[in-house]
Protein backbone atom coordinates (compact mmCIF):
# COMPACT_ATOMS: atom_id res chain seq x y z
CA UNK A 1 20.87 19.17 17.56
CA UNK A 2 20.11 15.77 17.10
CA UNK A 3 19.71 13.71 20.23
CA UNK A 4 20.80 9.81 19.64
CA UNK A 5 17.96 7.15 20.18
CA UNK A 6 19.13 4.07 20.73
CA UNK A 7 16.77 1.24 19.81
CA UNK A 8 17.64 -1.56 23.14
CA UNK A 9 19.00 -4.83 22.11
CA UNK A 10 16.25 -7.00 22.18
CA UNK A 11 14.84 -4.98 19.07
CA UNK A 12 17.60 -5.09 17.87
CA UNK A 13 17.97 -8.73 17.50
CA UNK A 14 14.38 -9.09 17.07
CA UNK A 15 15.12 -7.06 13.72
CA UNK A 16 17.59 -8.95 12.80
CA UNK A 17 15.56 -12.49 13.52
CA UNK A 18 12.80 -11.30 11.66
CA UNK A 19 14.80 -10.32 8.40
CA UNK A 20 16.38 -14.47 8.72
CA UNK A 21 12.59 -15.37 8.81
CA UNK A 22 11.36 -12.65 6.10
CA UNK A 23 14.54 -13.38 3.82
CA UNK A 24 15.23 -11.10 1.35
CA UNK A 25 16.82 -10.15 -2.20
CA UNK A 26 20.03 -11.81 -3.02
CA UNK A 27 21.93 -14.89 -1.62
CA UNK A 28 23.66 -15.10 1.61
CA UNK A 29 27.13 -14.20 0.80
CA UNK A 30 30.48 -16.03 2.69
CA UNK A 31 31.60 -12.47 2.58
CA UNK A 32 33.47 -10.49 5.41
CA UNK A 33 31.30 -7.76 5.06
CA UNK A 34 27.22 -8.26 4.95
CA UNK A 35 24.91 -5.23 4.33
CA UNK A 36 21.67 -4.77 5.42
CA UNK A 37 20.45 -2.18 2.55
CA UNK A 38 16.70 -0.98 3.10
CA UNK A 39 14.54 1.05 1.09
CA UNK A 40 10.81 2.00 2.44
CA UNK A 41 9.56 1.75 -1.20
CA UNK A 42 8.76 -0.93 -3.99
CA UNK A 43 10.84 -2.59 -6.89
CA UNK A 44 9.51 -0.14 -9.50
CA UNK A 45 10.87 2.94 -7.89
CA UNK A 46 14.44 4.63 -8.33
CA UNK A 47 15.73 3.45 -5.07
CA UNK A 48 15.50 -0.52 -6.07
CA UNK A 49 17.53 0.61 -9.29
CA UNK A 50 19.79 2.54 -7.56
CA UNK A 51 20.14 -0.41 -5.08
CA UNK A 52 20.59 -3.18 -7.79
CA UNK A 53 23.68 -1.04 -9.84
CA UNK A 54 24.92 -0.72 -6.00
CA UNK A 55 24.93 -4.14 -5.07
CA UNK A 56 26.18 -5.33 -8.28
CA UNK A 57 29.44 -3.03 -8.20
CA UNK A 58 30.21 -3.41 -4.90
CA UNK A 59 29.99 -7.27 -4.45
CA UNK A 60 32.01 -7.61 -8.13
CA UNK A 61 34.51 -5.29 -6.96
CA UNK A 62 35.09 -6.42 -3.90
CA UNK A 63 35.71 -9.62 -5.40
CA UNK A 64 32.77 -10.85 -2.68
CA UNK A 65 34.17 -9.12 0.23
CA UNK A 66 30.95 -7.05 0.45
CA UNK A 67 28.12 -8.85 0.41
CA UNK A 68 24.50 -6.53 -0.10
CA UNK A 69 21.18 -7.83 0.97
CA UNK A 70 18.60 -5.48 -0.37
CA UNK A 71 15.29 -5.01 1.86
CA UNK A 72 12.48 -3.49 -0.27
CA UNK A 73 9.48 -2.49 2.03
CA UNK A 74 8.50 -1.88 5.68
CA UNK A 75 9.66 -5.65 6.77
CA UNK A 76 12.95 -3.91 8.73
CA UNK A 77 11.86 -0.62 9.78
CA UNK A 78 8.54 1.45 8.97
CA UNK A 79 9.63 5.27 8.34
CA UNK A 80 12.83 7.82 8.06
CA UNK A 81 12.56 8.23 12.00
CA UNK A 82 12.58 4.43 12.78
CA UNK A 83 15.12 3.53 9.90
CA UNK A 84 17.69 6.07 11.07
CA UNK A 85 17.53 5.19 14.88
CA UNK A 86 17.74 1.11 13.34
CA UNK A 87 20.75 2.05 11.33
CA UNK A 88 22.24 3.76 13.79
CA UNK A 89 22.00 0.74 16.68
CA UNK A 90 23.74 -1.26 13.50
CA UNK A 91 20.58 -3.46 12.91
CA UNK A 92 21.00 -2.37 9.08
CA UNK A 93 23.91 -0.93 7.33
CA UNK A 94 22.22 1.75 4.11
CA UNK A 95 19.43 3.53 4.52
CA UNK A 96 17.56 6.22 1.93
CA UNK A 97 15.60 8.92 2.74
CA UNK A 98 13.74 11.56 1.72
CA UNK A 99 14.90 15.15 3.03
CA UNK A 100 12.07 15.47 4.77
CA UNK A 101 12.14 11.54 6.00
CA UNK A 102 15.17 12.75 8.14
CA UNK A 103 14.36 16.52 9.06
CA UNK A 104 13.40 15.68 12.35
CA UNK A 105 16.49 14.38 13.39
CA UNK A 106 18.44 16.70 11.28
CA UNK A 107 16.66 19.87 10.19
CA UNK A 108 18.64 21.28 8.29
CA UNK A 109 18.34 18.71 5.67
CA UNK A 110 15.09 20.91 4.27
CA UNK A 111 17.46 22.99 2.56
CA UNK A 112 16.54 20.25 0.04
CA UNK A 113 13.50 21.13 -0.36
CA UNK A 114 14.01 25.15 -0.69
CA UNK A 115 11.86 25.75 -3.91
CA UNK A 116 13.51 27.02 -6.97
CA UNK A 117 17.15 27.25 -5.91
CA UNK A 118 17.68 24.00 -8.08
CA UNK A 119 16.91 25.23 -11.43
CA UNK A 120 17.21 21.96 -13.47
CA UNK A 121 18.53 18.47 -13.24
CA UNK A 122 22.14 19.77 -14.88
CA UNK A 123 22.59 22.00 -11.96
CA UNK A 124 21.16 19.84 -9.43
CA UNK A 125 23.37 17.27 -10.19
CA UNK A 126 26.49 18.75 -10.56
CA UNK A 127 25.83 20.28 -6.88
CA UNK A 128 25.08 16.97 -5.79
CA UNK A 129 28.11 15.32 -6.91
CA UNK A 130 30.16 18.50 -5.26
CA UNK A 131 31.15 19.78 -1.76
CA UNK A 132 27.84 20.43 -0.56
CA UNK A 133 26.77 16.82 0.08
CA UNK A 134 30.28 16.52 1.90
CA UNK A 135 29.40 19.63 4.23
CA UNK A 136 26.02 17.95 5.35
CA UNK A 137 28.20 14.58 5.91
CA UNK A 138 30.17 16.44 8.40
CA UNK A 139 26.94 17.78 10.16
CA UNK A 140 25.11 14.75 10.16
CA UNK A 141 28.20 12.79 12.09
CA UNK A 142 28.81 15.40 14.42
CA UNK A 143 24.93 15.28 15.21
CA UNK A 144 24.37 11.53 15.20
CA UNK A 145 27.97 10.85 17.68
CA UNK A 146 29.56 10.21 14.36
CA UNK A 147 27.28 6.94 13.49
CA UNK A 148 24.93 8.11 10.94
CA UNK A 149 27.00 8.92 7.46
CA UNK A 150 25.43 10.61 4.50
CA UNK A 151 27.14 8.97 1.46
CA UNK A 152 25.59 10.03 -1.18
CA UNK A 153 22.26 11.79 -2.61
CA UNK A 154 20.63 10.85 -5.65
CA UNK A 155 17.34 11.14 -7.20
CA UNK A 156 13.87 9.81 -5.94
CA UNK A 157 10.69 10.68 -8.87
CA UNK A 158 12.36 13.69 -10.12
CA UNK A 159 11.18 16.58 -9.63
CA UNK A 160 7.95 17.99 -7.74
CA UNK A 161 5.12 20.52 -9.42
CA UNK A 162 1.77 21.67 -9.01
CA UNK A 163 -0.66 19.29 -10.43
CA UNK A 164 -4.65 20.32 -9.66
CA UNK A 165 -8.54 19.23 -10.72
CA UNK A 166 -9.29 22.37 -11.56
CA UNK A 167 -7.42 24.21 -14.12
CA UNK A 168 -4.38 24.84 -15.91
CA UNK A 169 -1.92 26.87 -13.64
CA UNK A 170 0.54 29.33 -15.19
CA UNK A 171 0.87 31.73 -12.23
CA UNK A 172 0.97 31.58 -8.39
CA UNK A 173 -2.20 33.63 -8.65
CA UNK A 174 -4.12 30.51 -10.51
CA UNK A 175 -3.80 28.69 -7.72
CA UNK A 176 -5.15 30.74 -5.13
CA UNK A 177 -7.75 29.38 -3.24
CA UNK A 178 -6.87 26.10 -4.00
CA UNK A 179 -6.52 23.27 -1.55
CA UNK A 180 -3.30 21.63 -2.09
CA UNK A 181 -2.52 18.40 -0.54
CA UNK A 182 0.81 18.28 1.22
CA UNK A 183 2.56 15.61 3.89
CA UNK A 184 2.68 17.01 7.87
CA UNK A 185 6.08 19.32 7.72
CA UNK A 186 6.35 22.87 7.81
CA UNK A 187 8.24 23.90 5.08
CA UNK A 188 6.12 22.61 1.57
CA UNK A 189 2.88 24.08 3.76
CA UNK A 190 4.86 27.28 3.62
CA UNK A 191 5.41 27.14 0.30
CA UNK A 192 1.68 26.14 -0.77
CA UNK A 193 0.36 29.41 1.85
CA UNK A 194 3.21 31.51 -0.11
CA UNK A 195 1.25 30.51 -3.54
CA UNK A 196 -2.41 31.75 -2.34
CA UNK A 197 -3.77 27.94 -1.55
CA UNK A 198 -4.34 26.24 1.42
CA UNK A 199 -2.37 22.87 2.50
CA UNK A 200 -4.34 19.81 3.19
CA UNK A 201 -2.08 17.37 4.46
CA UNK A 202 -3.38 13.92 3.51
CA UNK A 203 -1.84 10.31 3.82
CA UNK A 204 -0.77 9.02 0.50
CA UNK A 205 -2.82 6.49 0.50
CA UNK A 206 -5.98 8.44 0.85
CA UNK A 207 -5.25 10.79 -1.61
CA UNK A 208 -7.00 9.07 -4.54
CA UNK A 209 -10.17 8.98 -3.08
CA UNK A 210 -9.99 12.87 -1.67
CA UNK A 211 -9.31 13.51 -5.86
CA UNK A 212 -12.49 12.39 -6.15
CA UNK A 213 -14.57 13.67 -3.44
CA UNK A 214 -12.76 16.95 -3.60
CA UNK A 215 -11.31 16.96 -0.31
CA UNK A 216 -8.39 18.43 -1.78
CA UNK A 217 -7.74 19.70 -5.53
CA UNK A 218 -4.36 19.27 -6.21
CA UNK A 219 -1.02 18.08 -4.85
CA UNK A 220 3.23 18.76 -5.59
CA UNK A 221 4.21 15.30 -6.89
CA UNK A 222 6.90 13.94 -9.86
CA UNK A 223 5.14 12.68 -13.17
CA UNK A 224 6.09 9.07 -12.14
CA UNK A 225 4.08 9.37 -9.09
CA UNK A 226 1.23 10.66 -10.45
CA UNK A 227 0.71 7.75 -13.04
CA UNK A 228 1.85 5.20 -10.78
CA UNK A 229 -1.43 6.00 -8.69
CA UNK A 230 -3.44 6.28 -11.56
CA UNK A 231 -4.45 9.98 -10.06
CA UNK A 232 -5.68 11.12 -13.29
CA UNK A 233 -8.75 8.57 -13.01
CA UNK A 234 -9.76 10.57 -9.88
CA UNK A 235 -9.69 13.83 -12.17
CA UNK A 236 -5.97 15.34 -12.14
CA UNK A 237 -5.40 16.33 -15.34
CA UNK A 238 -3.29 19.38 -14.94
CA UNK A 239 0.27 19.42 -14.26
CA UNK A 240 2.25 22.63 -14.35
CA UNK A 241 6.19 22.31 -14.69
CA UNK A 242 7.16 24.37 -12.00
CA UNK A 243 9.79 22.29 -10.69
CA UNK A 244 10.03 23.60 -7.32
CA UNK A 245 11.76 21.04 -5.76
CA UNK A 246 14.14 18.30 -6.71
CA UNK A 247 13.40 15.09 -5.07
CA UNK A 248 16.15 14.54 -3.46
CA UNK A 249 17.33 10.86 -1.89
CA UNK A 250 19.46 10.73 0.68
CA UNK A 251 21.64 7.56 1.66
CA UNK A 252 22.57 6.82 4.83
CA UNK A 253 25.43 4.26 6.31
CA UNK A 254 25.86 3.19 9.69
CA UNK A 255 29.12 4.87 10.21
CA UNK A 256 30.96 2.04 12.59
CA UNK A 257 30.64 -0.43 9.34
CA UNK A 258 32.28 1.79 7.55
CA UNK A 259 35.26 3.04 9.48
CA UNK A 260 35.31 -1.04 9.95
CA UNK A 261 36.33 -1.81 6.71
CA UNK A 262 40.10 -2.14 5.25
CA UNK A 263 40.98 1.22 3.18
CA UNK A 264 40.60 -0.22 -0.43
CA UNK A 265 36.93 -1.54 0.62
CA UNK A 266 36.18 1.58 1.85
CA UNK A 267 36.91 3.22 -1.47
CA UNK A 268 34.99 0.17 -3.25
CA UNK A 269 31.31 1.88 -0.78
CA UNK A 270 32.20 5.04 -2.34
CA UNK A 271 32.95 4.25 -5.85
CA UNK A 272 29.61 2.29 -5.19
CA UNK A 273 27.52 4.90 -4.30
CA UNK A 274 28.69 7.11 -6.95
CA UNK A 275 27.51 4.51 -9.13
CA UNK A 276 24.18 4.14 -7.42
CA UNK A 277 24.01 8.06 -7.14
CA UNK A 278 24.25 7.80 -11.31
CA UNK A 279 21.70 5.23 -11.43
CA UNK A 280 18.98 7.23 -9.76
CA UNK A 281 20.17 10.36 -11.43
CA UNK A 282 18.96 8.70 -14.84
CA UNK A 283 15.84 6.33 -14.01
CA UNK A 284 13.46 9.08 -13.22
CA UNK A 285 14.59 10.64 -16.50
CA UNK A 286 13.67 7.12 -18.68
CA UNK A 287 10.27 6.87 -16.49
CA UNK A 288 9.03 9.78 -17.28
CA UNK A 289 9.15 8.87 -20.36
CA UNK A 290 6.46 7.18 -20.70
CA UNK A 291 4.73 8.34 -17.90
CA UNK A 292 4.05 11.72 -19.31
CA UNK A 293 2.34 9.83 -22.55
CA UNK A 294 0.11 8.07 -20.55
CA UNK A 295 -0.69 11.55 -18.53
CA UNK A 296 -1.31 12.62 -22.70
CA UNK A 297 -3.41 9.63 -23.47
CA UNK A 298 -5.62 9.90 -20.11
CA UNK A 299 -6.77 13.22 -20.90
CA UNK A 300 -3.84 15.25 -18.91
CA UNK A 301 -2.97 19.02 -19.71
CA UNK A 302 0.64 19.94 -19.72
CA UNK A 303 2.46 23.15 -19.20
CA UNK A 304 5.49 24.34 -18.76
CA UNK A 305 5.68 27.99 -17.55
CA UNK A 306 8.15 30.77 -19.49
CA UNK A 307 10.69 32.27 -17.48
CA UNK A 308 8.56 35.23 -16.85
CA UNK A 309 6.05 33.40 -15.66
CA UNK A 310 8.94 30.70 -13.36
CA UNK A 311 10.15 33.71 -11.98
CA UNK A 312 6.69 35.07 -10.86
CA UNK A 313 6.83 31.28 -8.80
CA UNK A 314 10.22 31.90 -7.05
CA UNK A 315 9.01 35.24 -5.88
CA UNK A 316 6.04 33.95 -4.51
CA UNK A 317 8.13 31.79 -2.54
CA UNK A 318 10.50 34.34 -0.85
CA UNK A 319 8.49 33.55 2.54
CA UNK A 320 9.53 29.92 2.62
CA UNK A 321 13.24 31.51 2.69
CA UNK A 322 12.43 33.50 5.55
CA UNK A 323 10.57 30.85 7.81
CA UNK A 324 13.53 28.59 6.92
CA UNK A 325 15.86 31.01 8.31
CA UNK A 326 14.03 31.33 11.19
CA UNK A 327 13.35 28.27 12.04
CA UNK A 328 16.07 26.48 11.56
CA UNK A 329 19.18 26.91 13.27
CA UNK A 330 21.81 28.29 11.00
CA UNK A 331 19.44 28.50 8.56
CA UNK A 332 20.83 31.21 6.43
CA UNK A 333 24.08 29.77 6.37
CA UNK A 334 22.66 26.71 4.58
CA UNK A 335 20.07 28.34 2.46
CA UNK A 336 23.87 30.56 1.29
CA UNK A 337 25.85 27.00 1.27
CA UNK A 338 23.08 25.61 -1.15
CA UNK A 339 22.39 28.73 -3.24
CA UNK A 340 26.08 28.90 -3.69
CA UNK A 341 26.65 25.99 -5.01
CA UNK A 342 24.15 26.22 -7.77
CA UNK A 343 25.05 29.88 -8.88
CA UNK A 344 28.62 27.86 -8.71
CA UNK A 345 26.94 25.46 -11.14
CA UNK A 346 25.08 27.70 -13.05
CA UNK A 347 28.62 29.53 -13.93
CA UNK A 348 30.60 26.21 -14.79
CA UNK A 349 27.82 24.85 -17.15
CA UNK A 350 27.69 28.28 -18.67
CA UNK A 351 31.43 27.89 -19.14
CA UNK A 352 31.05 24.69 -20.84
CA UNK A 353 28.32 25.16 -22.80
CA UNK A 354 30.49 27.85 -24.44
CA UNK A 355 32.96 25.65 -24.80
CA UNK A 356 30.64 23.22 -26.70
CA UNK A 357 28.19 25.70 -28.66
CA UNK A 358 31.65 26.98 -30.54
């Protein structure tokens, strides 16, 4: 259960002072509505696109009743921890977060990050555009005292797989002994023990320079990352698509805002997020792109395993399933909600793809 922090109200207002002094991207709107939207990341990444479609639809369609101020950075709030409690004392309005960003308040959003239940971006988007994002919604107000709202998830680097120093990995067993860098959370250290290797958890921006030294010898990042750091100067030159996890983004509104707001503006923040949701759905897709040539050109060794070889990977990974279950209250029933919706998925695309082949 998640226990409400509330940030006092002299943070609060120093927040909002600071972000006067700090300004921001976009004008100040004579709107009735003005959002605070922050992202803890940069304008090259997903979120700033997904951000950019969202202010642009819902400030048109509005016809300026919403006005969206878009925060790139740490200049509002630092992390997923201090961003949630900030939204939730109303200092800003849209948040976005990484599963694991928010599991400490809300544990159960590692479901996310389950390897292999996703199977490909098809699936994973047509269960993210479903019920199951509407299930966690209910959860996460209940949890919060109905002032955090999930309103949609989208896509943050696509997807995450085993890249390494070392040597090309086909099978859980080539990367045994391995030490695989990881952030501090339970569940992807679970799934790196499950594969025969031994997590490292290093801060991101150390991770370069333990490349190098061989504090660590690989890591579970999306293409996009891994060129955006230039990692393959430090030596990582083979990337294995796996596709364990799909990099899920999560965005938050502060629920009082939205309950605030007249009926037909309310459905203008939806229709906006679905239109932010599509955004990030497709930018990771265009980026990698051209990131995967320049892994080419650098020297990098691709390879994607065959479905004999995947499956090998998701077996290898039943003990992440269990420690979830265990660990996490309810577990089970949202390992079944998840893994129900994408054999649900799985069925309709097969459905329409015989529809389509004919």
């Amino acid at each position: 259960m998640f226990t409400k922090t509330k940030i006092n109200n002299v943070v609060a207002a120093a927040l909002i002072g600071t972000s006067v002094l700090l300004g921001c991207i976009g004008q100040a709107h004579a709107a009735e509505f003005n959002l605070r939207a922050v992202a803890n990341s940069n304008e090259t990444d997903e979120d700033y696109d997904g951000l950019v479609v969202f202010k642009d639809y819902v400030e048109s369609h509005s016809n300026g009743k919403i006005g969206v101020d878009i925060y790139m950075g740490t200049q509002l709030c630092g992390n997923g921890v201090e961003c949630l409690e900030t939204l939730e004392a109303g200092s800003i309005d849209v948040y976005i977060s990484t599963s694991g960003g928010a599991a400490s308040m809300f544990p159960y959003l590692q479901v996310l990050d389950l390897p292999y239940i996703l199977p490909n971006d098809r699936v994973a988007e047509k269960v993210l555009e479903g019920d199951f994002p509407r299930v966690l919604r209910k959860q996460i107000l209940k949890d919060s005292g109905n002032s955090v709202r999930l309103m949609t998830i989208g896509n943050t680097g696509g997807w995450r797989n085993f890249a390494n120093t070392k040597h090309t990995v086909k099978t859980p067993a080539d990367l045994k002994g391995m030490k695989i860098r990881t952030i501090v959370a339970d569940l992807p250290q679970q799934l790196v023990r499950a594969m025969g290797a031994s997590p490292t958890p290093i801060p991101w921006g150390d991770l370069f320079t333990s490349f190098q030294t061989g504090v660590v010898d690989g890591s579970k990042n999306g293409i996009t990352d891994i060129m955006g750091m230039k990692f393959t100067d430090a030596g990582l030159k083979y990337l294995t698509l796996d596709g364990h996890a799909y990099m899920s983004a999560l965005w938050f509104m502060n629920n009082d805002v939205f309950e605030k707001m007249p009926k037909d503006l309310r459905k203008v923040m939806v229709d906006g997020f679905v239109a932010l949701q599509q955004a990030t759905f497709a930018s990771p897709k265009r980026k990698s792109i051209q990131a995967y040539k320049d892994f080419a050109k650098a020297g990098g060794k691709l390879y994607v395993p065959t479905p004999e070889e995947k499956a090998q990977f998701k077996d290898a990974a039943k003990p992440v399933y269990a420690w979830f279950e265990k660990n996490v209250k309810n577990g089970d029933e949202w390992y079944n909600q998840l893994n129900n919706a994408a054999n649900k998925a799985e069925a309709e695309i097969k459905a329409e793809d015989a529809k389509d082949l004919n």
